[in-house]
PDB file of N, CA and C in Angstrom:
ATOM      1  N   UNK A   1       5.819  20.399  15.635  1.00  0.00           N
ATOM      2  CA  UNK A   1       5.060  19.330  14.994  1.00  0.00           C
ATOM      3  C   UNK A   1       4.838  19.702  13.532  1.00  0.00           C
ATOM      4  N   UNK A   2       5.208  18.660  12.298  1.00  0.00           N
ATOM      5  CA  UNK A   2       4.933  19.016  11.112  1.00  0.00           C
ATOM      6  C   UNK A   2       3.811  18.342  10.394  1.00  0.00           C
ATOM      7  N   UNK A   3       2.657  18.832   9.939  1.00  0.00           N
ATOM      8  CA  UNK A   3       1.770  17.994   9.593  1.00  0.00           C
ATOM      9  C   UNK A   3       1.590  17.394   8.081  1.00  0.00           C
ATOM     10  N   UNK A   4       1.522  16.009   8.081  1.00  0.00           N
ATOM     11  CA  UNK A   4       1.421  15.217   6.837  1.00  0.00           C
ATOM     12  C   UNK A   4       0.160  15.172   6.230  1.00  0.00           C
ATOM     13  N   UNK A   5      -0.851  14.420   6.874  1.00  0.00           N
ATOM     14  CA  UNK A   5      -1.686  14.262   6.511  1.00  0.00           C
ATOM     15  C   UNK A   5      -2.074  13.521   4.920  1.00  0.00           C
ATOM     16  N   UNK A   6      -1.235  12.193   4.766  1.00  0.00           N
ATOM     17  CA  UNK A   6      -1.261  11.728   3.665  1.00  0.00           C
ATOM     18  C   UNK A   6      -0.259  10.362   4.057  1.00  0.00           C
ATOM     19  N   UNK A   7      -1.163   9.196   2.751  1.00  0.00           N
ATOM     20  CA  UNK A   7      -0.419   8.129   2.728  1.00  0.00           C
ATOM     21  C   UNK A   7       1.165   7.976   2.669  1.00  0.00           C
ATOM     22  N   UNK A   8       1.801   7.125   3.224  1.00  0.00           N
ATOM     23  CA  UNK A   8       3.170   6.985   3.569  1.00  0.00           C
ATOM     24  C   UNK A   8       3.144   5.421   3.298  1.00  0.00           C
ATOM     25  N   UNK A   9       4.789   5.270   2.960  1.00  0.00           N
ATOM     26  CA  UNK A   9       5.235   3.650   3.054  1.00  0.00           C
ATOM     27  C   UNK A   9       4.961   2.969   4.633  1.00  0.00           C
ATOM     28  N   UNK A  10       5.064   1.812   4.604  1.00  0.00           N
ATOM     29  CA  UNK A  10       4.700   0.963   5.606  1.00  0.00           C
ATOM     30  C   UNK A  10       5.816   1.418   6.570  1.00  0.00           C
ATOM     31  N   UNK A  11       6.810   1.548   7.012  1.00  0.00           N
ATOM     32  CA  UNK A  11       8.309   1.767   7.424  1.00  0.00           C
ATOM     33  C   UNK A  11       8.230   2.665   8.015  1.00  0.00           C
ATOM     34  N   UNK A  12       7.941   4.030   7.568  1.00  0.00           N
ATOM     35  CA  UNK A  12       8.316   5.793   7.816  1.00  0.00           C
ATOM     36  C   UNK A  12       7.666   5.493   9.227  1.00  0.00           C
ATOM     37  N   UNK A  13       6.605   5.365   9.616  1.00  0.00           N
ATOM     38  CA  UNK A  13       6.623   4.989  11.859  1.00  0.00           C
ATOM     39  C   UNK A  13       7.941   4.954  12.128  1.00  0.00           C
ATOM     40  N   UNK A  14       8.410   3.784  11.830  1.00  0.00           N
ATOM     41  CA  UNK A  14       9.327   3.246  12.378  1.00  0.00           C
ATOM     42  C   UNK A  14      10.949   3.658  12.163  1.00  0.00           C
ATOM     43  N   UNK A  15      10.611   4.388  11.178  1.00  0.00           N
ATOM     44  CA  UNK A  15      11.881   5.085  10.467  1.00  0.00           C
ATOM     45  C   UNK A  15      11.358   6.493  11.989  1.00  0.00           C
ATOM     46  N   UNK A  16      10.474   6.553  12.202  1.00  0.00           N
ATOM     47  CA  UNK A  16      10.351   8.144  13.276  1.00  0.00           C
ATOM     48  C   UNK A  16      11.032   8.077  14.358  1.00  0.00           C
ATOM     49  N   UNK A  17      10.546   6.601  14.645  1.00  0.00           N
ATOM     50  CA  UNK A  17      10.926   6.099  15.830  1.00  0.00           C
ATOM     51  C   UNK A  17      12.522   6.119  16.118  1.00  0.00           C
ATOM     52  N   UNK A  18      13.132   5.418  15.271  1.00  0.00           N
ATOM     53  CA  UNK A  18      14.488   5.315  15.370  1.00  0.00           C
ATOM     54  C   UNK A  18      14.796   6.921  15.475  1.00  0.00           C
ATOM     55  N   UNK A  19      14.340   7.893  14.597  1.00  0.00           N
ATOM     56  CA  UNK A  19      14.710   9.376  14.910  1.00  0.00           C
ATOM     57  C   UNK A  19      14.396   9.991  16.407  1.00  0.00           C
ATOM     58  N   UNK A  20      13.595   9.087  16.903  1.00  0.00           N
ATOM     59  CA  UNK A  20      13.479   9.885  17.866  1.00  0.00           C
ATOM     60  C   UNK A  20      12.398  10.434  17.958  1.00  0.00           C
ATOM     61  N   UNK A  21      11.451  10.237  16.908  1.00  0.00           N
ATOM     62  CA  UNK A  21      10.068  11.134  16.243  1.00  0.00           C
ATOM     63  C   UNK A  21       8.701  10.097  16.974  1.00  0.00           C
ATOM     64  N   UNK A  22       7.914  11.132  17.447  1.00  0.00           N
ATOM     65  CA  UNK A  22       6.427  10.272  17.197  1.00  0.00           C
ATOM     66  C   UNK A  22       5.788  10.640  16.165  1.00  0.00           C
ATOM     67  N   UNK A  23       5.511   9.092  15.289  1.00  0.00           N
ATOM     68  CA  UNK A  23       4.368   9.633  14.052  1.00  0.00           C
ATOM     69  C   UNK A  23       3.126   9.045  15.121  1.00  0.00           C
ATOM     70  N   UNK A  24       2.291   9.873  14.871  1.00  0.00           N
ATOM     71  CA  UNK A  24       0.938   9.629  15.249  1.00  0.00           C
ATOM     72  C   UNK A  24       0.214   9.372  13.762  1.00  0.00           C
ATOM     73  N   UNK A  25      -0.343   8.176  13.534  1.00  0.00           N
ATOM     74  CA  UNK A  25      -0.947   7.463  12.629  1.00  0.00           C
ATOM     75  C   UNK A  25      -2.167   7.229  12.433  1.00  0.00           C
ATOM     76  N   UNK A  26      -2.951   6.571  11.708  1.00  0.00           N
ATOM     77  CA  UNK A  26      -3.856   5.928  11.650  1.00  0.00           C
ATOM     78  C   UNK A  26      -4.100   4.815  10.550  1.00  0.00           C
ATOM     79  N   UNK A  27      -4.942   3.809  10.505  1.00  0.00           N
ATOM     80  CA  UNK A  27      -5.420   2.612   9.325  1.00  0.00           C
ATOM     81  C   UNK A  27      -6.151   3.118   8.776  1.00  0.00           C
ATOM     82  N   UNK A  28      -6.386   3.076   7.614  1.00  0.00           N
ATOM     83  CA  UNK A  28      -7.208   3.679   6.482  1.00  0.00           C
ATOM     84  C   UNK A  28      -8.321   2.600   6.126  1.00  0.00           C
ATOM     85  N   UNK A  29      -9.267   2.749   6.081  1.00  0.00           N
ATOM     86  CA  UNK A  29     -10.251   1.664   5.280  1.00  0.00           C
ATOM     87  C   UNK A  29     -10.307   1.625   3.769  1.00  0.00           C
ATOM     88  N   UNK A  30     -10.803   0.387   3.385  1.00  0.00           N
ATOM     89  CA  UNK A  30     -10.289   0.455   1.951  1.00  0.00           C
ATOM     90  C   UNK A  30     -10.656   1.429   1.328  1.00  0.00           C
ATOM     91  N   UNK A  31     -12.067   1.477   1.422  1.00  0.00           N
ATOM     92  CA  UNK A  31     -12.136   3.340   0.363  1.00  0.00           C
ATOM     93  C   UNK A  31     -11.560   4.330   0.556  1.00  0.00           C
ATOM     94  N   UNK A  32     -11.285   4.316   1.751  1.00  0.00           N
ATOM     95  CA  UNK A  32     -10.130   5.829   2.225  1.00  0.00           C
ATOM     96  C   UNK A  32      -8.432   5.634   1.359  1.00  0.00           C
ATOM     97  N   UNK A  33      -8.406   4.337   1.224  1.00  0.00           N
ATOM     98  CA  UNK A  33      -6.492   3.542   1.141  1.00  0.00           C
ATOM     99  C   UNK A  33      -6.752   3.959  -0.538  1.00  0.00           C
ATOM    100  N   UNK A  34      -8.058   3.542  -1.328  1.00  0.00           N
ATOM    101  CA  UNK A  34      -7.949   3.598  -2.210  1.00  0.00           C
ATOM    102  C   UNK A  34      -7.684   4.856  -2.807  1.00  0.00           C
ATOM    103  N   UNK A  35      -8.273   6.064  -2.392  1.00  0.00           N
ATOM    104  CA  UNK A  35      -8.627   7.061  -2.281  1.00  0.00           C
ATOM    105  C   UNK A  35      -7.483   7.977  -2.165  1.00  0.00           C
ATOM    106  N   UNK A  36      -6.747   7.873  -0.980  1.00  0.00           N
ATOM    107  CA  UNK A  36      -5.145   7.994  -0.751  1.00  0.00           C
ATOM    108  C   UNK A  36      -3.997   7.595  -1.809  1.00  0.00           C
ATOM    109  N   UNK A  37      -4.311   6.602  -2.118  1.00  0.00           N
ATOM    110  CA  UNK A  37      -3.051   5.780  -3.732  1.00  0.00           C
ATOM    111  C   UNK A  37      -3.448   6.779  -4.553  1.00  0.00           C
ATOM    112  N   UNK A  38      -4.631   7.258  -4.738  1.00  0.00           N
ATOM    113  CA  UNK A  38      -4.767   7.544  -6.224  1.00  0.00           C
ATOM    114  C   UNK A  38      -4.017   9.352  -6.093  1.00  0.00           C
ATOM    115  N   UNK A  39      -4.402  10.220  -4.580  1.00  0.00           N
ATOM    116  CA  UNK A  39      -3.783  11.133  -4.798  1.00  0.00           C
ATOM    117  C   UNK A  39      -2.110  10.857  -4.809  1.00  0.00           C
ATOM    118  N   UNK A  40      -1.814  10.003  -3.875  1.00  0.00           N
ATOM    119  CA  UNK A  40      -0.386   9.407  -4.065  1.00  0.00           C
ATOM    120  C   UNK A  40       0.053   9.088  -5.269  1.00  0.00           C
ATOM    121  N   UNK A  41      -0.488   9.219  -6.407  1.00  0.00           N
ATOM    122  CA  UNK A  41      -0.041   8.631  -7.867  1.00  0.00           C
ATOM    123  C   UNK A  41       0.091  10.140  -8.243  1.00  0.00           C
ATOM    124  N   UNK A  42      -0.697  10.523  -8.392  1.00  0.00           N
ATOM    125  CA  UNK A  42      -0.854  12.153  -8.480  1.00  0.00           C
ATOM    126  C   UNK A  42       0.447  12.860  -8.238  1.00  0.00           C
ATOM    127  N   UNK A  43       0.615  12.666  -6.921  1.00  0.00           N
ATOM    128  CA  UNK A  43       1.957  13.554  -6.149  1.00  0.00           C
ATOM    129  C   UNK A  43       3.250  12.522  -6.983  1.00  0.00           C
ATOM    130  N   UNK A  44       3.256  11.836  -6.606  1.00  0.00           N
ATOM    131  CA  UNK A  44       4.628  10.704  -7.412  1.00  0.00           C
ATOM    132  C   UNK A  44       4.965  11.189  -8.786  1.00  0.00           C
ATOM    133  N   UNK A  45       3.677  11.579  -9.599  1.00  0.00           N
ATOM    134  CA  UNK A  45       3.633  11.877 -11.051  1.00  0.00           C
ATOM    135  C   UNK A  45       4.554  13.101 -11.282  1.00  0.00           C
ATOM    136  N   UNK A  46       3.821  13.609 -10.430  1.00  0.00           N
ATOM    137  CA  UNK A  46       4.360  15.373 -10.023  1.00  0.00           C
ATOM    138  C   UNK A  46       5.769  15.789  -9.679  1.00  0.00           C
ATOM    139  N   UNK A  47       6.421  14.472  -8.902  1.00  0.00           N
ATOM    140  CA  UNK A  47       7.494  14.468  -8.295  1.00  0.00           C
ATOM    141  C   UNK A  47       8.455  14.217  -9.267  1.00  0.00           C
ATOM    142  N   UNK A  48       8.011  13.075  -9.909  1.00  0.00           N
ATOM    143  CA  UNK A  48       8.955  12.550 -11.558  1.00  0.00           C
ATOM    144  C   UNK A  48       9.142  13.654 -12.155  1.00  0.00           C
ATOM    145  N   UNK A  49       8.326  14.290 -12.467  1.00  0.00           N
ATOM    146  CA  UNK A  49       8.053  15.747 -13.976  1.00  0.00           C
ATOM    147  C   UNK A  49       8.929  16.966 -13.802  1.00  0.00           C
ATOM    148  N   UNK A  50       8.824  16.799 -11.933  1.00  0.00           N
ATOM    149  CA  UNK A  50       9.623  17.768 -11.219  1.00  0.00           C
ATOM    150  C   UNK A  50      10.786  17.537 -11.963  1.00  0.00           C
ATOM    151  N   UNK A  51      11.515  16.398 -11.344  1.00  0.00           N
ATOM    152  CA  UNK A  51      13.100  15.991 -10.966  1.00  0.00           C
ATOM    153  C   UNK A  51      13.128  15.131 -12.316  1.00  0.00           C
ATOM    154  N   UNK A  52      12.383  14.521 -13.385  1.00  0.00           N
ATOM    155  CA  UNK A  52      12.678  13.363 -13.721  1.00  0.00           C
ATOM    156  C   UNK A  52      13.823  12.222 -12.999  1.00  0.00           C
ATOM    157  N   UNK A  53      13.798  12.204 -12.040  1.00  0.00           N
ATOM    158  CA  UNK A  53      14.901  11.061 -11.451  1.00  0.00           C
ATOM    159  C   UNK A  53      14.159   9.511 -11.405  1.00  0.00           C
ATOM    160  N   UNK A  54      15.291   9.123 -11.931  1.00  0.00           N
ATOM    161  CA  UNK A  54      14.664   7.516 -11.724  1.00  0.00           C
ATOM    162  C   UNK A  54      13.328   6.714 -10.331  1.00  0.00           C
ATOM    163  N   UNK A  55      14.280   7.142  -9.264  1.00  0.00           N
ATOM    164  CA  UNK A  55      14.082   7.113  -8.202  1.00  0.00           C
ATOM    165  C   UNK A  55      12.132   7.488  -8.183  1.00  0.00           C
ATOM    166  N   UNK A  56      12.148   8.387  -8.580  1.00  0.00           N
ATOM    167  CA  UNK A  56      10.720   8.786  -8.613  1.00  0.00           C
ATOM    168  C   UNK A  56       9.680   8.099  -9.430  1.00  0.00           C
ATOM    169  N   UNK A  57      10.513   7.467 -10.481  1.00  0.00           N
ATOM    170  CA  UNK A  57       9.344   6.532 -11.293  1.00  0.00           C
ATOM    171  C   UNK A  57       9.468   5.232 -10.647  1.00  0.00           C
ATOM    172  N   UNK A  58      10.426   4.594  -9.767  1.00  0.00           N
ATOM    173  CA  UNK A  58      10.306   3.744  -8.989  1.00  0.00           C
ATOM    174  C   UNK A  58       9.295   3.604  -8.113  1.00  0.00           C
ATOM    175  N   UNK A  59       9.299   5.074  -7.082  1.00  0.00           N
ATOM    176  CA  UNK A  59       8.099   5.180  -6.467  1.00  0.00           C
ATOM    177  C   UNK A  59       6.555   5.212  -6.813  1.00  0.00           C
ATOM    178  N   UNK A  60       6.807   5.655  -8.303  1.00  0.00           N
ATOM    179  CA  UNK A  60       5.305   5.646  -9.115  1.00  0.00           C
ATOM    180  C   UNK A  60       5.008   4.057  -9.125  1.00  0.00           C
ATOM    181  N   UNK A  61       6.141   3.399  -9.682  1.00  0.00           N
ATOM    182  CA  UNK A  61       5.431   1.935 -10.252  1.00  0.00           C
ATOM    183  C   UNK A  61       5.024   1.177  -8.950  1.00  0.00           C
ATOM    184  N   UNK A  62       5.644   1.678  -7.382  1.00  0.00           N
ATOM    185  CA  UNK A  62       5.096   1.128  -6.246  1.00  0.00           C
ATOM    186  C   UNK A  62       3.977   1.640  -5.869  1.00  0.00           C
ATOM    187  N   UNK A  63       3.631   2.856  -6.204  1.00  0.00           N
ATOM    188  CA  UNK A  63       2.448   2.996  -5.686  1.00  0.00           C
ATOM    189  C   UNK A  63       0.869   2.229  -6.992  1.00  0.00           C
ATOM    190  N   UNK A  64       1.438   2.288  -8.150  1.00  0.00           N
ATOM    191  CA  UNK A  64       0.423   1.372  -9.518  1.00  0.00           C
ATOM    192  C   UNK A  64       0.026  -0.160  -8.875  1.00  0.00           C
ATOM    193  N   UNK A  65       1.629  -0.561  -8.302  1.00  0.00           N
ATOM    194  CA  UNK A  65       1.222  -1.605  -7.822  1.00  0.00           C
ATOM    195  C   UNK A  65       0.527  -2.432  -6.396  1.00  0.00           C
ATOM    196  N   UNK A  66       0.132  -0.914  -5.461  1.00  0.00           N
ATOM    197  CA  UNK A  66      -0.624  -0.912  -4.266  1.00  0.00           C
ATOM    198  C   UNK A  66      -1.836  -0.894  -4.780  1.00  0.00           C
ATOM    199  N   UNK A  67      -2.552   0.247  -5.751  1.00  0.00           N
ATOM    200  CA  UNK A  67      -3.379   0.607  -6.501  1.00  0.00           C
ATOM    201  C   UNK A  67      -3.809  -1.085  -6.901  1.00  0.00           C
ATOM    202  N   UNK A  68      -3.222  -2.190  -8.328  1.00  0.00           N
ATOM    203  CA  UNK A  68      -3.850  -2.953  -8.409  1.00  0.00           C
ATOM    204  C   UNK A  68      -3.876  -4.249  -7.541  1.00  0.00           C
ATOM    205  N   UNK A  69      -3.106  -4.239  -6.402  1.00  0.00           N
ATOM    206  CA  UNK A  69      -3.760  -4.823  -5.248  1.00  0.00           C
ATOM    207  C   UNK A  69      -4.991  -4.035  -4.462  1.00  0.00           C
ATOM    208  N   UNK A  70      -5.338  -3.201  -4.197  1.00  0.00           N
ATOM    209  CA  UNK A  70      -6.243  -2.461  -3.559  1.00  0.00           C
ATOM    210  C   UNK A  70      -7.295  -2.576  -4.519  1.00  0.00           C
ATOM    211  N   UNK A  71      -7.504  -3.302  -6.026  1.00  0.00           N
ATOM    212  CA  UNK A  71      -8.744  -3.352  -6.587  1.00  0.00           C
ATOM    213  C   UNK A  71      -8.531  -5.012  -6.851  1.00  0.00           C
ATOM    214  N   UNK A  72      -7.910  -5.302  -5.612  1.00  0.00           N
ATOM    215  CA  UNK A  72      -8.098  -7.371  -5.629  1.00  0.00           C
ATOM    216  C   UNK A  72      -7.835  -7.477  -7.347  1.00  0.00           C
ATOM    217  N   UNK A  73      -7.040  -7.460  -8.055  1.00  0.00           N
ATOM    218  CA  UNK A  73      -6.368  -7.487  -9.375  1.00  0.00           C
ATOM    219  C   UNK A  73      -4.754  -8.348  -9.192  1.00  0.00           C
ATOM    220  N   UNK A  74      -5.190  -9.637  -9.715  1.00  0.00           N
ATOM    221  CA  UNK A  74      -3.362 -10.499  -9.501  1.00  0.00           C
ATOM    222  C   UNK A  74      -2.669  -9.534 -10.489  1.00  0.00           C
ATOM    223  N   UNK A  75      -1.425  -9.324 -10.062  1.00  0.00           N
ATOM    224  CA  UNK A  75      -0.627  -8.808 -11.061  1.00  0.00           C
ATOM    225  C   UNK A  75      -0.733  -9.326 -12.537  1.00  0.00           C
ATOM    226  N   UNK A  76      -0.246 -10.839 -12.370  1.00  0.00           N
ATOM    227  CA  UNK A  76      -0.798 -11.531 -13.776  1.00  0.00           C
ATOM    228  C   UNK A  76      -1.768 -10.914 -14.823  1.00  0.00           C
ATOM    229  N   UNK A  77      -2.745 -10.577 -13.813  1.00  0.00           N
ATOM    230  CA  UNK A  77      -4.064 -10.004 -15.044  1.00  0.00           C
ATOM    231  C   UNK A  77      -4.139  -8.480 -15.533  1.00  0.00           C
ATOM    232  N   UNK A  78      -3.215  -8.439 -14.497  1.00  0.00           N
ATOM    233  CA  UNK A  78      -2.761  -6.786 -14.689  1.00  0.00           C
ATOM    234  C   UNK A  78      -1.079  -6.855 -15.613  1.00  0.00           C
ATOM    235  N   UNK A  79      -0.531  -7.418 -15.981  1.00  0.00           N
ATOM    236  CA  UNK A  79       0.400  -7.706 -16.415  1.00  0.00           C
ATOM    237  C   UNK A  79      -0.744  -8.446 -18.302  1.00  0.00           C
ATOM    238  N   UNK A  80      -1.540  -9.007 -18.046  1.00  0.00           N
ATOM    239  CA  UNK A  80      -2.242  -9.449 -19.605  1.00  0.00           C
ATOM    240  C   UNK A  80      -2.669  -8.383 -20.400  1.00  0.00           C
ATOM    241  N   UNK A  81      -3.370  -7.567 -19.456  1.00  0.00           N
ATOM    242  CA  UNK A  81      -4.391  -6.577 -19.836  1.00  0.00           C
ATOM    243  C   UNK A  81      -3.200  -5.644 -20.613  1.00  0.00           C
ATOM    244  N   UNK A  82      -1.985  -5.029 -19.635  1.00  0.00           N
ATOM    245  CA  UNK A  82      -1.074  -4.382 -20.502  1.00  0.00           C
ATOM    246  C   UNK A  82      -0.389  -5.079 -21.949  1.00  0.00           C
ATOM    247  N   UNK A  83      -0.309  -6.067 -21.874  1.00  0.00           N
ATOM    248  CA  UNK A  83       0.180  -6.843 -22.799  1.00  0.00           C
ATOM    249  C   UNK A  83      -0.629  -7.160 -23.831  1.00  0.00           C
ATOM    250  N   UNK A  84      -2.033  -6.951 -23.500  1.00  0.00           N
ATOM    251  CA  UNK A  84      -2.739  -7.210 -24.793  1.00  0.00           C
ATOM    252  C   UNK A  84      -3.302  -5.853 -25.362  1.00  0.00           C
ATOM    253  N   UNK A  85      -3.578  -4.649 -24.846  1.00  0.00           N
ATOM    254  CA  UNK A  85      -3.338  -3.407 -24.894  1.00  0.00           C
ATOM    255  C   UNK A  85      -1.965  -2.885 -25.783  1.00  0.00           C
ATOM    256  N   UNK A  86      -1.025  -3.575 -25.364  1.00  0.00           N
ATOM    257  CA  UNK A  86      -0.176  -3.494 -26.348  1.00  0.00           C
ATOM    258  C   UNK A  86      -0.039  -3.830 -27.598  1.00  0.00           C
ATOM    259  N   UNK A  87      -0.192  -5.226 -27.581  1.00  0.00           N
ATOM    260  CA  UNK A  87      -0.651  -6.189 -29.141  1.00  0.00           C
ATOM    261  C   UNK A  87      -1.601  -5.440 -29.848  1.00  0.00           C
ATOM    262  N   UNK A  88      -2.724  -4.673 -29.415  1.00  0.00           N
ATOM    263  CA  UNK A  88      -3.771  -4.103 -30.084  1.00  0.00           C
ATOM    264  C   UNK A  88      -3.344  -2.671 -30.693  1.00  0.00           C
ATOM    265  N   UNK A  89      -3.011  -2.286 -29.670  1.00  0.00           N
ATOM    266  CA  UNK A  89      -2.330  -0.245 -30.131  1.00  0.00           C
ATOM    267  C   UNK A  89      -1.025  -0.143 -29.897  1.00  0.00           C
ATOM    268  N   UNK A  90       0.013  -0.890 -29.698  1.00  0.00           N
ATOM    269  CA  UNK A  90       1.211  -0.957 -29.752  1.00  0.00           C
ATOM    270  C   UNK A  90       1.911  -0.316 -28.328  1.00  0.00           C
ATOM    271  N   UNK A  91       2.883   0.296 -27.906  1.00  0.00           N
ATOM    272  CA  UNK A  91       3.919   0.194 -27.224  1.00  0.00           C
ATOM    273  C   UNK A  91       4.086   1.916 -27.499  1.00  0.00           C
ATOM    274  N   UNK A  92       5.318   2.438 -26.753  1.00  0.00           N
ATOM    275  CA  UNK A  92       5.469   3.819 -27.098  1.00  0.00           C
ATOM    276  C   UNK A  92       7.470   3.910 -27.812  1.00  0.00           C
ATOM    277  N   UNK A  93       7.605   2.906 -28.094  1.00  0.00           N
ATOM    278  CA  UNK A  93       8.706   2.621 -28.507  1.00  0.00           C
ATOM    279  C   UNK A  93       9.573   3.115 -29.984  1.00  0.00           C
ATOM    280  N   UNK A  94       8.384   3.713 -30.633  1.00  0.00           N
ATOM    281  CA  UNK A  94       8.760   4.040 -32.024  1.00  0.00           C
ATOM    282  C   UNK A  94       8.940   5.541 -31.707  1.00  0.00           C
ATOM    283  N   UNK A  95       8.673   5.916 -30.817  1.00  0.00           N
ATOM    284  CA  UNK A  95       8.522   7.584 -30.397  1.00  0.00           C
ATOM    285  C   UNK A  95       7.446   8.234 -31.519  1.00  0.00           C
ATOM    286  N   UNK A  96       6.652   8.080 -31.707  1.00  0.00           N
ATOM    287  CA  UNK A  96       5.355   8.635 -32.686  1.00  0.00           C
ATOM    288  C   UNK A  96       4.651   9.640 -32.015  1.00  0.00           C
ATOM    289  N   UNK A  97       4.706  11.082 -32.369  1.00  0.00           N
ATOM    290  CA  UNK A  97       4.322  11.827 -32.200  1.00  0.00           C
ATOM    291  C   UNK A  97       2.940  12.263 -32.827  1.00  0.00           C
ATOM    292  N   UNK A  98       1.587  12.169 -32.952  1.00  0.00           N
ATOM    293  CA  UNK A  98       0.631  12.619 -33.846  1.00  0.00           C
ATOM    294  C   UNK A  98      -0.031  14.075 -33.697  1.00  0.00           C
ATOM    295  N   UNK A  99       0.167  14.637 -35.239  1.00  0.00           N
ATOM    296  CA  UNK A  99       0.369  15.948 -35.200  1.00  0.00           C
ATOM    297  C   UNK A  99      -0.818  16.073 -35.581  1.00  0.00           C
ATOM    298  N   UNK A 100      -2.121  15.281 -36.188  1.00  0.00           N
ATOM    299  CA  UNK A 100      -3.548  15.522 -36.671  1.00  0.00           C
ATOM    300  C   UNK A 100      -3.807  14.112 -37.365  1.00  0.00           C
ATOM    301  N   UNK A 101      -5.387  14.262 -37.248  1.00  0.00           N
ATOM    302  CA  UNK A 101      -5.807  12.901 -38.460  1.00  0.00           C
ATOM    303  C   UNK A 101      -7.065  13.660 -39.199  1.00  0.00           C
ATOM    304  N   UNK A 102      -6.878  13.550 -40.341  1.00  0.00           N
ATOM    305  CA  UNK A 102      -7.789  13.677 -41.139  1.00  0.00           C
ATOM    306  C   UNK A 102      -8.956  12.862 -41.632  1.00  0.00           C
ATOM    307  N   UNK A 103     -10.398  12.993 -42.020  1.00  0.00           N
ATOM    308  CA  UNK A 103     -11.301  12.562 -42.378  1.00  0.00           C
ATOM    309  C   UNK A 103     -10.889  11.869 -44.151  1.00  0.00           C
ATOM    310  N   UNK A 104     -10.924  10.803 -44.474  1.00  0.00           N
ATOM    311  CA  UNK A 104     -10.756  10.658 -46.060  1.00  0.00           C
ATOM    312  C   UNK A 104     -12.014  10.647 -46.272  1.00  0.00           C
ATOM    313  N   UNK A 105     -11.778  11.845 -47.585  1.00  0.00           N
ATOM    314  CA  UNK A 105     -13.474  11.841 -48.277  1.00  0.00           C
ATOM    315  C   UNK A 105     -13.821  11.093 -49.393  1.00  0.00           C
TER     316      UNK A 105
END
C-alpha cells in the first residue's frame, strides 16, 4: 500500500480501478478542498521549477482555476481583475528586471 494523502484529479479512482488498484478516498469539505488547492499549487509550482516542462504549468493553470471556482469567482471576473492589473502595472513581457529604486531628493 502506498500512501498519498493529498488532493488528486477527479479520474485517478478510476484510473486505479482500471489498474487493478483500490484508491480508498474521501470528499473534502470546502475548507479542507480549499486548503488542499492551495498546497496543490505549491507542489505544481515546485514541479514546474523542477522540470520546467510545459506539461507542469498546464497542471498549475488547472489547479488556479479550481482555486477561483472554490472562492465562487466567474472566471470572467477573474479574467477582469487580471486584465486590469495589467492596464495598471503592465504585463511581464518587456522582460524588466529591477535592480534598485532610489529616493529623488
Amino acid at each position: 500500500m502506498k500512501i498519498y494523502n493529498k488532493l488528486v484529479r477527479d479520474k485517478i479512482p478510476q484510473i486505479c480501478k482500471e489498474n487493478g488498484q483500490i484508491a480508498n478516498i474521501r470528499k473534502l469539505n470546502d475548507e479542507e478542498y480549499l486548503k488542499e488547492l492551495n498546497t496543490k499549487l505549491k507542489e505544481e509550482v515546485f514541479e514546474y521549477l523542477e522540470s520546467e516542462e510545459i506539461e507542469e504549468l498546464a497542471d498549475l493553470e488547472e489547479v488556479l482555476l479550481a482555486i477561483v471556482e472554490a472562492k465562487k469567482i466567474a472566471y470572467d471576473d477573474f479574467e477582469k481583475i487580471r486584465l486590469d492589473k495589467t492596464q495598471k502595472r503592465g504585463a511581464f513581457k518587456d522582460k524588466i528586471f529591477l535592480i534598485s529604486v532610489e529616493e529623488k531628493i
